[in-house]
PDB file of N, CA and C in Angstrom:
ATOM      1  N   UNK A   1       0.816  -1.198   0.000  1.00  0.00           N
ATOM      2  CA  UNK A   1       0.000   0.000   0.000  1.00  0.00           C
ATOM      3  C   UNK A   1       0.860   1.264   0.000  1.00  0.00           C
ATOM      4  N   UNK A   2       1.711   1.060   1.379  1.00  0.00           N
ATOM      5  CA  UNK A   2       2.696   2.624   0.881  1.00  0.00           C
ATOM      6  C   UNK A   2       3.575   2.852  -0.176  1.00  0.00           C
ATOM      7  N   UNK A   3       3.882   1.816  -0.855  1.00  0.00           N
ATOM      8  CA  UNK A   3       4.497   1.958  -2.502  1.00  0.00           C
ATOM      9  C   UNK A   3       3.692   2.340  -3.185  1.00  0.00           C
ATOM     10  N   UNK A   4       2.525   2.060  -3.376  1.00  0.00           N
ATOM     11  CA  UNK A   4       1.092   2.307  -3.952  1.00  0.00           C
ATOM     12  C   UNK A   4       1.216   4.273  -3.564  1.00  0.00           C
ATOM     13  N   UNK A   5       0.845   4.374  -2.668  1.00  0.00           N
ATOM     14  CA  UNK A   5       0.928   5.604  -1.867  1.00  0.00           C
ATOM     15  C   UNK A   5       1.756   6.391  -2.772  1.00  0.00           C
ATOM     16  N   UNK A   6       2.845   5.996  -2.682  1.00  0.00           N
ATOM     17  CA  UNK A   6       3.738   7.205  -3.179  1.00  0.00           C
ATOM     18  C   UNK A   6       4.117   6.994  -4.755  1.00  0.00           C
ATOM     19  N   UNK A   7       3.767   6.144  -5.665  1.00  0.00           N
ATOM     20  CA  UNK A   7       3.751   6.233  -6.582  1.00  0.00           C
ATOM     21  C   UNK A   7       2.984   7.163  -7.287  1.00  0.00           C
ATOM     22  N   UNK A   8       1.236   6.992  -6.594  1.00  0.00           N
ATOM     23  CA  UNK A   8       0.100   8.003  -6.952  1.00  0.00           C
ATOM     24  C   UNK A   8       0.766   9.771  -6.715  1.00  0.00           C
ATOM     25  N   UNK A   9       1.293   9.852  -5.550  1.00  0.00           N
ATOM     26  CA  UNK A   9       1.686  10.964  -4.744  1.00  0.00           C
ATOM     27  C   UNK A   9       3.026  11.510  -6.152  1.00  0.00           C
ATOM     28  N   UNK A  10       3.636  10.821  -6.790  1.00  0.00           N
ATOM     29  CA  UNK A  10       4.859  11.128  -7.354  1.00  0.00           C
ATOM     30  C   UNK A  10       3.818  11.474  -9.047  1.00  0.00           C
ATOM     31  N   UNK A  11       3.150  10.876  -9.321  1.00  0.00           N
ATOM     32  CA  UNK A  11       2.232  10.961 -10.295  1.00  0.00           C
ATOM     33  C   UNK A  11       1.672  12.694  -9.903  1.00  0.00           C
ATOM     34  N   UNK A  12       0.840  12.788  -8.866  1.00  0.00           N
ATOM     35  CA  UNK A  12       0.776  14.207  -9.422  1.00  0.00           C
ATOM     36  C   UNK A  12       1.376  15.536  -8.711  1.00  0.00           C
ATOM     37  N   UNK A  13       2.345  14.884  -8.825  1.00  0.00           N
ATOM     38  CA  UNK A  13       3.586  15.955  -8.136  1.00  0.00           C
ATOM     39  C   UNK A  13       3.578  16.645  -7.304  1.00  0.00           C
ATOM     40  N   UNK A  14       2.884  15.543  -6.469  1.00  0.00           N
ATOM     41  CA  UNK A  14       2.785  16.035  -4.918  1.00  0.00           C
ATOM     42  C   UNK A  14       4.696  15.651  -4.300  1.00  0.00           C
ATOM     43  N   UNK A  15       5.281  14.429  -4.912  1.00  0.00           N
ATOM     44  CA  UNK A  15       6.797  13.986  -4.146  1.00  0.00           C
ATOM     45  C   UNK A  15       6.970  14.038  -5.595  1.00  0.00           C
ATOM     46  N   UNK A  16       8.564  14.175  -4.933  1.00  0.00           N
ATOM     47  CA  UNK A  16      10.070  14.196  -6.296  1.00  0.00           C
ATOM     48  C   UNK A  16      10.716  13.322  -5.896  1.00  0.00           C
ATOM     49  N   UNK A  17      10.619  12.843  -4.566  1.00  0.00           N
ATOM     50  CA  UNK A  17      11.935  11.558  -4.271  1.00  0.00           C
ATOM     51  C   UNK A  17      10.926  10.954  -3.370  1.00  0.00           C
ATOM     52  N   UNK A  18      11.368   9.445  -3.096  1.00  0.00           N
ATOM     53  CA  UNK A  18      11.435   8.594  -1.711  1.00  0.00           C
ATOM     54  C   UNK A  18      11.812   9.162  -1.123  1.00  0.00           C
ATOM     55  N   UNK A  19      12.713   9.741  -0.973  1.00  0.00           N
ATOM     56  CA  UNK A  19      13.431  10.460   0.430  1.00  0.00           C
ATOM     57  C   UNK A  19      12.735  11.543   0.922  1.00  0.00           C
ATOM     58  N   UNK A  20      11.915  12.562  -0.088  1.00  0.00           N
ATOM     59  CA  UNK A  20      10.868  13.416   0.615  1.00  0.00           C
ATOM     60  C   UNK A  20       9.621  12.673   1.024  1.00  0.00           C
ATOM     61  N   UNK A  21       9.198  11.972   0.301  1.00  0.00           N
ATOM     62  CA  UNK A  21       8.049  11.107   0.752  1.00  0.00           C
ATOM     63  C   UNK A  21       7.984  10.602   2.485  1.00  0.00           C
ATOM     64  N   UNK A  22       9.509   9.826   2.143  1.00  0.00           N
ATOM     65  CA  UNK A  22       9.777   8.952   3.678  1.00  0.00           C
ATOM     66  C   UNK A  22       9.719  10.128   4.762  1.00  0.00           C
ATOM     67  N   UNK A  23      10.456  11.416   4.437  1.00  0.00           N
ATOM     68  CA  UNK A  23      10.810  12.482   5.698  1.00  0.00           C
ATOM     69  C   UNK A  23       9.362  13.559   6.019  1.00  0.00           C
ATOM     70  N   UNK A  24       8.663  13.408   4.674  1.00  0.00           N
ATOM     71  CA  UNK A  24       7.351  14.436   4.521  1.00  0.00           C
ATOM     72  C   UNK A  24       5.956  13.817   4.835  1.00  0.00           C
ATOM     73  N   UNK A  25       5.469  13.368   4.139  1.00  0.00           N
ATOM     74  CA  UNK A  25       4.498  11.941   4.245  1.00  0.00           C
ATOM     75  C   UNK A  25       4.673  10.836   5.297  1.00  0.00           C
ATOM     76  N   UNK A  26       5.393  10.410   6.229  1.00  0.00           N
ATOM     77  CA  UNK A  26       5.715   9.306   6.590  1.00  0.00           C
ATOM     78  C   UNK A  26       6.153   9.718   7.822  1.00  0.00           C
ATOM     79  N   UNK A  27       6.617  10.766   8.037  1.00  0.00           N
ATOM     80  CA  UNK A  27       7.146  11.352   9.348  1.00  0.00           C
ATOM     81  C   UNK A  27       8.419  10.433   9.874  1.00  0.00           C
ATOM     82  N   UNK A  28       9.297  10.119   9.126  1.00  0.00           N
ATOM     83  CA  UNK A  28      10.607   8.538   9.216  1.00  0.00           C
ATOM     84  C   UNK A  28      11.567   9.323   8.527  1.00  0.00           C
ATOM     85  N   UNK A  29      12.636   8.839   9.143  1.00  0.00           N
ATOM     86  CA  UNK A  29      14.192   9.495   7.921  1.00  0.00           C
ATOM     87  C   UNK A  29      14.183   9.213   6.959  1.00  0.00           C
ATOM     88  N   UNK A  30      14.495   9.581   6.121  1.00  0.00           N
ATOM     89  CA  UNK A  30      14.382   9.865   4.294  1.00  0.00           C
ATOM     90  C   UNK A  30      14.931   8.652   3.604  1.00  0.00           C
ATOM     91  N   UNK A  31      15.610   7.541   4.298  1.00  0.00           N
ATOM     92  CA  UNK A  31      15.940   6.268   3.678  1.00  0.00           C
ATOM     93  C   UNK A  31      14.776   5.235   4.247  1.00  0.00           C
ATOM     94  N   UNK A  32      13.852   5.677   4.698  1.00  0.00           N
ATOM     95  CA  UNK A  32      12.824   4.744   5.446  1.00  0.00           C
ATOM     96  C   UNK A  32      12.149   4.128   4.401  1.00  0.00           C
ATOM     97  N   UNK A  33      11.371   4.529   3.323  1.00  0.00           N
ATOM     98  CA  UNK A  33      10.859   3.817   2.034  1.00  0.00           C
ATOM     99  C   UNK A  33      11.869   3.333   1.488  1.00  0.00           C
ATOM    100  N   UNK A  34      13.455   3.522   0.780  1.00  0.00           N
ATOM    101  CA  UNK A  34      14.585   2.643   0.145  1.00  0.00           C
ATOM    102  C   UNK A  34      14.880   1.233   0.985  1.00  0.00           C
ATOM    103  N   UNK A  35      14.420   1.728   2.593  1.00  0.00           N
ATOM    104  CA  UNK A  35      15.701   0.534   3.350  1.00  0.00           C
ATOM    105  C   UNK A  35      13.886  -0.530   3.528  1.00  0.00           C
ATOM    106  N   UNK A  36      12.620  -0.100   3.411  1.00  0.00           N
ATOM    107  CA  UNK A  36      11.759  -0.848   3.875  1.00  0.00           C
ATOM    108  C   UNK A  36      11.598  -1.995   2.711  1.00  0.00           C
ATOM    109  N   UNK A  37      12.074  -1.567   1.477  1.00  0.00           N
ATOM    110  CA  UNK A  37      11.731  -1.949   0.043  1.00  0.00           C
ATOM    111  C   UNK A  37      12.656  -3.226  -0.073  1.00  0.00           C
ATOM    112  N   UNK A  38      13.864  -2.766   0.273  1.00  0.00           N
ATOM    113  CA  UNK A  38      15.258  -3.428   0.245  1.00  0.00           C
ATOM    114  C   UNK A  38      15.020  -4.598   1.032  1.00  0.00           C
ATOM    115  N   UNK A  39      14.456  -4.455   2.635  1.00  0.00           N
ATOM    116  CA  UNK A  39      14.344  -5.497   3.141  1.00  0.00           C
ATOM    117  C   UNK A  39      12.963  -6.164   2.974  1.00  0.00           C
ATOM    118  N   UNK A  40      12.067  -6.005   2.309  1.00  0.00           N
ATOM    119  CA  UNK A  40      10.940  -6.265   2.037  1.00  0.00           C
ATOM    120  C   UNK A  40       9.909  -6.649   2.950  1.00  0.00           C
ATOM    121  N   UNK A  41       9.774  -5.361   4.156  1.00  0.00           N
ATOM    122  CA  UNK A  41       9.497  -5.017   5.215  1.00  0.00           C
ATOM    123  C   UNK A  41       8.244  -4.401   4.482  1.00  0.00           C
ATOM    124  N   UNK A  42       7.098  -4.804   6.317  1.00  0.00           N
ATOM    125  CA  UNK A  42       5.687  -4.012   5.525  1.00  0.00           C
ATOM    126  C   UNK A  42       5.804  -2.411   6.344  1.00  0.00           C
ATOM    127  N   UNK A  43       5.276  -1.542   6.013  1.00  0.00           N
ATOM    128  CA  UNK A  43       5.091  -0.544   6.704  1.00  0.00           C
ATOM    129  C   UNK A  43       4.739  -0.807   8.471  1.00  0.00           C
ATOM    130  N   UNK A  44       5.225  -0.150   9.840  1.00  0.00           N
ATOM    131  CA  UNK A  44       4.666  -0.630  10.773  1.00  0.00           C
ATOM    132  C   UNK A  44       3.012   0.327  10.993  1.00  0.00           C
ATOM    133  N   UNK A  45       2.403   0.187  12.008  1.00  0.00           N
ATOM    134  CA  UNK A  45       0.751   0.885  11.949  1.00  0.00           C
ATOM    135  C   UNK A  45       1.239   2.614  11.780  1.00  0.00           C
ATOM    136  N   UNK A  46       2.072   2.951  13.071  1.00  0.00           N
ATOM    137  CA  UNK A  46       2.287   4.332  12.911  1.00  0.00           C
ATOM    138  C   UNK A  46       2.711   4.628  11.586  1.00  0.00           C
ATOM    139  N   UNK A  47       3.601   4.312  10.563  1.00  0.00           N
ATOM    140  CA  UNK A  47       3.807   4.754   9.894  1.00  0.00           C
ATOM    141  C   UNK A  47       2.491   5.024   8.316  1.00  0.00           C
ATOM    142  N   UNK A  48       1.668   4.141   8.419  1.00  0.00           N
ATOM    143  CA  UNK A  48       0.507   4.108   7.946  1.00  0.00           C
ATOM    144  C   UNK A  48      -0.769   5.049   8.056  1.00  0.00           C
ATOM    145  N   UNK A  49       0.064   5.016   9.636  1.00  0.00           N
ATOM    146  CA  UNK A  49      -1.402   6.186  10.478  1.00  0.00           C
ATOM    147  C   UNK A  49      -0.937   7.734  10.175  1.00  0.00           C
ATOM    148  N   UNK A  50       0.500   7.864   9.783  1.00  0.00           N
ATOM    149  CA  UNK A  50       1.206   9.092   9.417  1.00  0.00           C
ATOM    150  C   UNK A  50       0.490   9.271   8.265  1.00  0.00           C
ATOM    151  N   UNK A  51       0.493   8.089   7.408  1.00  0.00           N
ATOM    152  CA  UNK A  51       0.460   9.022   6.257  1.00  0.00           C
ATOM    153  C   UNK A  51      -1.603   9.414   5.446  1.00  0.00           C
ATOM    154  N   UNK A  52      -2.051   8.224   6.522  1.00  0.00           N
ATOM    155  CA  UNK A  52      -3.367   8.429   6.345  1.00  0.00           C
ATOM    156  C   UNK A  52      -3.716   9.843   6.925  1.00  0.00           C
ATOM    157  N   UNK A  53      -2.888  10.006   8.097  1.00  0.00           N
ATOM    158  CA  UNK A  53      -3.403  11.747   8.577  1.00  0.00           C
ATOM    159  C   UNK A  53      -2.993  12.560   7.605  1.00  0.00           C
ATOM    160  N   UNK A  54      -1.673  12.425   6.799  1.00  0.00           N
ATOM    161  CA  UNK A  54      -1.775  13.328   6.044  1.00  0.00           C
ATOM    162  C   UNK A  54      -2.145  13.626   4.746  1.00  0.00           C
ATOM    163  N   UNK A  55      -2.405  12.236   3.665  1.00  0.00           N
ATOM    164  CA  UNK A  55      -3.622  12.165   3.216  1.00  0.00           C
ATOM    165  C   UNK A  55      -4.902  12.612   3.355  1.00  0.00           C
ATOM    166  N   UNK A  56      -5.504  12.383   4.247  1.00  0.00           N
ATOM    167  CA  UNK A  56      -6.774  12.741   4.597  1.00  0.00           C
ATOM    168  C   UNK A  56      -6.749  14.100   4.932  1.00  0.00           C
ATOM    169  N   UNK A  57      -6.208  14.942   5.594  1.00  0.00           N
ATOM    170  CA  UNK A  57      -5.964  16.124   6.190  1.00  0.00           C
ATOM    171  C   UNK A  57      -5.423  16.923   4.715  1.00  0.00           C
ATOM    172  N   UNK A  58      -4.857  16.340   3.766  1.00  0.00           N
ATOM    173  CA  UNK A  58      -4.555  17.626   2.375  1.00  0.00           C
ATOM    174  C   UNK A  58      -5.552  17.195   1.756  1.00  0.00           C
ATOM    175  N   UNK A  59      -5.962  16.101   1.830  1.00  0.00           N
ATOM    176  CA  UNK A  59      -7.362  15.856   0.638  1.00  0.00           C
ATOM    177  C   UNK A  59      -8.639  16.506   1.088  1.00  0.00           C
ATOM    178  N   UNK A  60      -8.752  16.587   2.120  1.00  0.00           N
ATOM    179  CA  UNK A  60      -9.545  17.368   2.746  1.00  0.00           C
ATOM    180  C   UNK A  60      -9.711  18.833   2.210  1.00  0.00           C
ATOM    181  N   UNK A  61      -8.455  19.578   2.554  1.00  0.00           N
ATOM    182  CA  UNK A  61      -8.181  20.732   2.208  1.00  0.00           C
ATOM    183  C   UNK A  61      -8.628  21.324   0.639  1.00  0.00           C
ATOM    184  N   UNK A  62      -8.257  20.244   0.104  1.00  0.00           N
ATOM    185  CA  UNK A  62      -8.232  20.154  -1.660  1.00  0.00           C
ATOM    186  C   UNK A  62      -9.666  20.508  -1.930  1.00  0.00           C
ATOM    187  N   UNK A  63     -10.105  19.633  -1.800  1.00  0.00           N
ATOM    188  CA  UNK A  63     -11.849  19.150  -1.520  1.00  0.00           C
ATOM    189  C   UNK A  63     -12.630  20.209  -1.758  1.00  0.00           C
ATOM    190  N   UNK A  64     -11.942  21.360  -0.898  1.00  0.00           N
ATOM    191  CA  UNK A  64     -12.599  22.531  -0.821  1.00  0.00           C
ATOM    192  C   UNK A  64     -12.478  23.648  -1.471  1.00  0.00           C
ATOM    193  N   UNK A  65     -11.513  23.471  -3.132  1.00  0.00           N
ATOM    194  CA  UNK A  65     -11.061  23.989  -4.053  1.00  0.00           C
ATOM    195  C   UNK A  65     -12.462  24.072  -4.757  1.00  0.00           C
ATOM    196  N   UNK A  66     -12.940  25.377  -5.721  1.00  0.00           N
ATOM    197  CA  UNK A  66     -13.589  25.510  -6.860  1.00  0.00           C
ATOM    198  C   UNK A  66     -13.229  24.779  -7.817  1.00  0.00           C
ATOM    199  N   UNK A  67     -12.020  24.550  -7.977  1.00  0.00           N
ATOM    200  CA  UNK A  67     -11.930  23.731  -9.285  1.00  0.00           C
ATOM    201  C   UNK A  67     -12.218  22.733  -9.050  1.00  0.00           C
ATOM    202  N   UNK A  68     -12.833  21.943 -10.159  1.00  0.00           N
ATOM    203  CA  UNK A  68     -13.352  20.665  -9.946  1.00  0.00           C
ATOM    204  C   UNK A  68     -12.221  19.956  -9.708  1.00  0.00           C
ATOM    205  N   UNK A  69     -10.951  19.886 -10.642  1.00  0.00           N
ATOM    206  CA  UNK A  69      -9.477  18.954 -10.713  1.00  0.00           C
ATOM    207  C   UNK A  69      -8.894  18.829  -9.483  1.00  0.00           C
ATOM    208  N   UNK A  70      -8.646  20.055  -9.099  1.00  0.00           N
ATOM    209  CA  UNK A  70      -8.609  19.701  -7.421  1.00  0.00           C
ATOM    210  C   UNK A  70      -9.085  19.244  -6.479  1.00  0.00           C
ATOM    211  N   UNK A  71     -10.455  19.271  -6.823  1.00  0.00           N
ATOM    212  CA  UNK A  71     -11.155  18.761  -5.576  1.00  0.00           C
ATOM    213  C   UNK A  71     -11.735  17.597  -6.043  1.00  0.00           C
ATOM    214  N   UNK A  72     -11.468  17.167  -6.926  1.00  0.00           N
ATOM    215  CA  UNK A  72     -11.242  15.729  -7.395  1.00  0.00           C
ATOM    216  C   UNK A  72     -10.415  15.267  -6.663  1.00  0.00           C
ATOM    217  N   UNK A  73      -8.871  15.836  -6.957  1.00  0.00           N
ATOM    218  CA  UNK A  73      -7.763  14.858  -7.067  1.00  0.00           C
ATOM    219  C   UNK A  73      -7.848  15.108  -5.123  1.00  0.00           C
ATOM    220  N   UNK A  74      -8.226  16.163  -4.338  1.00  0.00           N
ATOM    221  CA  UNK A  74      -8.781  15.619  -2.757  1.00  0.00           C
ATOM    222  C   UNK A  74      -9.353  14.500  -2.592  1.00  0.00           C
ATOM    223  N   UNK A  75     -10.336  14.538  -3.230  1.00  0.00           N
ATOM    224  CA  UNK A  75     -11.047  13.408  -2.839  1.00  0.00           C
ATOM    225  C   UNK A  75     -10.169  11.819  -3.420  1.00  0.00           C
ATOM    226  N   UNK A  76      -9.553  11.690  -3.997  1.00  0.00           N
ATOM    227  CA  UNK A  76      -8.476  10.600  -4.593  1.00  0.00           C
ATOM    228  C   UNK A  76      -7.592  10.476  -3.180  1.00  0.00           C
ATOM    229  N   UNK A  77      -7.158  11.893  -2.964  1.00  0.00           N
ATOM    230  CA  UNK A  77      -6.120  11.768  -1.507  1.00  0.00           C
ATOM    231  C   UNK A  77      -7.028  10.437  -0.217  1.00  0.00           C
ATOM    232  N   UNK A  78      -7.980  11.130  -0.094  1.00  0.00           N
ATOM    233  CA  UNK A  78      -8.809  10.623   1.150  1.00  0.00           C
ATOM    234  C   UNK A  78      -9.518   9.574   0.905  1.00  0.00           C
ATOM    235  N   UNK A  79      -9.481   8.993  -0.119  1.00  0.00           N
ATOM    236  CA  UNK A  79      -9.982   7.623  -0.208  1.00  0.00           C
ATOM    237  C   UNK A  79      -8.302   6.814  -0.005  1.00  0.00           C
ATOM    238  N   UNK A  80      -7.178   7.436  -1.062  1.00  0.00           N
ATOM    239  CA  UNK A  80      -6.067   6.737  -0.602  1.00  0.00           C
ATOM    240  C   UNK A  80      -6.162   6.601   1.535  1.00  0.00           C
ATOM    241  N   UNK A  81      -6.203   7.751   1.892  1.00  0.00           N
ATOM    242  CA  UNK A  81      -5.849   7.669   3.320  1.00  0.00           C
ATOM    243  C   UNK A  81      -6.924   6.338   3.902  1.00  0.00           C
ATOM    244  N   UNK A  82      -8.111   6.866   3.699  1.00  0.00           N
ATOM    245  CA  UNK A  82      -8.589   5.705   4.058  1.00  0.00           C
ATOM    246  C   UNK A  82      -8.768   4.044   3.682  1.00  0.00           C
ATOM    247  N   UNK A  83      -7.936   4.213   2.407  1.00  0.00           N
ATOM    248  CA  UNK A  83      -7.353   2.496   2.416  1.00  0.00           C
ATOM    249  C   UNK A  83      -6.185   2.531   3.410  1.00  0.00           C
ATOM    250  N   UNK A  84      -5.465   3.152   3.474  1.00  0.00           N
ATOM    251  CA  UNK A  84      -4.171   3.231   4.837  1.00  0.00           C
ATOM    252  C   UNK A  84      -4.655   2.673   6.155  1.00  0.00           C
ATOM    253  N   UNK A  85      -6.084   3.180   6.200  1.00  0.00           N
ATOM    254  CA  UNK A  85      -6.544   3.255   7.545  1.00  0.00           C
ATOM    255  C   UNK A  85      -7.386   1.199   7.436  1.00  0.00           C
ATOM    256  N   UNK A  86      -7.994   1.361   6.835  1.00  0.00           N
ATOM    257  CA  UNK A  86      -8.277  -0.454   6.382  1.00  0.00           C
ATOM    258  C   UNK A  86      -6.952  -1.418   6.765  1.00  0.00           C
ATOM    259  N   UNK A  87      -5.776  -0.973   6.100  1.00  0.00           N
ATOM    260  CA  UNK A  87      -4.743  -1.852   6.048  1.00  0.00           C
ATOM    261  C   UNK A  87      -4.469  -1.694   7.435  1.00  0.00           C
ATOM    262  N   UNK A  88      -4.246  -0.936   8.500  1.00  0.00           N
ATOM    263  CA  UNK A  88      -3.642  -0.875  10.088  1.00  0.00           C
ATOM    264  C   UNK A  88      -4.614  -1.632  10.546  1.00  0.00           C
ATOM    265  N   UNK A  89      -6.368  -1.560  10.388  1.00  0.00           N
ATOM    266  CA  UNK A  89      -7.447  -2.307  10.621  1.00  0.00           C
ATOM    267  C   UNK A  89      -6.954  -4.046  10.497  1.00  0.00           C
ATOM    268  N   UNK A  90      -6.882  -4.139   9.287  1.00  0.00           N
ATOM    269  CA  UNK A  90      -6.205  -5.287   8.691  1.00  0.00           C
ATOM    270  C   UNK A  90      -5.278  -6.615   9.687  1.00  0.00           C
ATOM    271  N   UNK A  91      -4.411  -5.316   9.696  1.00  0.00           N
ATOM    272  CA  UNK A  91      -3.192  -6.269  10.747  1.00  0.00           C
ATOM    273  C   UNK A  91      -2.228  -6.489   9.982  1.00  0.00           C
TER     274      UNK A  91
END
């Protein structure tokens, strides 16, 4: 899911690197997505719950744009967050 995450996130140029993703999105040092990938480690809950808050909390924001594209691509944010929030559900 958080590869998922930041692929979408790099798509519309919300991130330029893993390393902003991991330090911005993720609230983790900037090798935290390279070294999780490498060891083929799942995300732990907090780090999930990071990024669903901040998902949800800019999609939110978006949401509330006149333009439709934006407040589209909010509402894209906050459905991502809330699959984040399913997967910690999950286990």
């Amino acid at each position: 899911m958080i590869e998922y995450v930041y692929a979408e996130l790099k798509k519309l140029g919300a991130v330029r690197s893993s390393d902003e993703f991991s330090r911005n999105w993720l609230g983790m040092e900037k090798s935290y997505l390279r070294t999780m990938k490498a060891k083929h480690r799942k995300p732990s809950a907090r780090v999930l719950a990071n990024v669903a808050a901040k998902l949800k909390g800019n999609g939110a924001e978006l949401e509330k744009s006149t333009d439709p594209k934006v407040a589209l691509a909010g509402q894209y944010l906050v459905r991502m967050g809330d699959r984040c929030v399913e997967e910690i559900l999950k286990g």
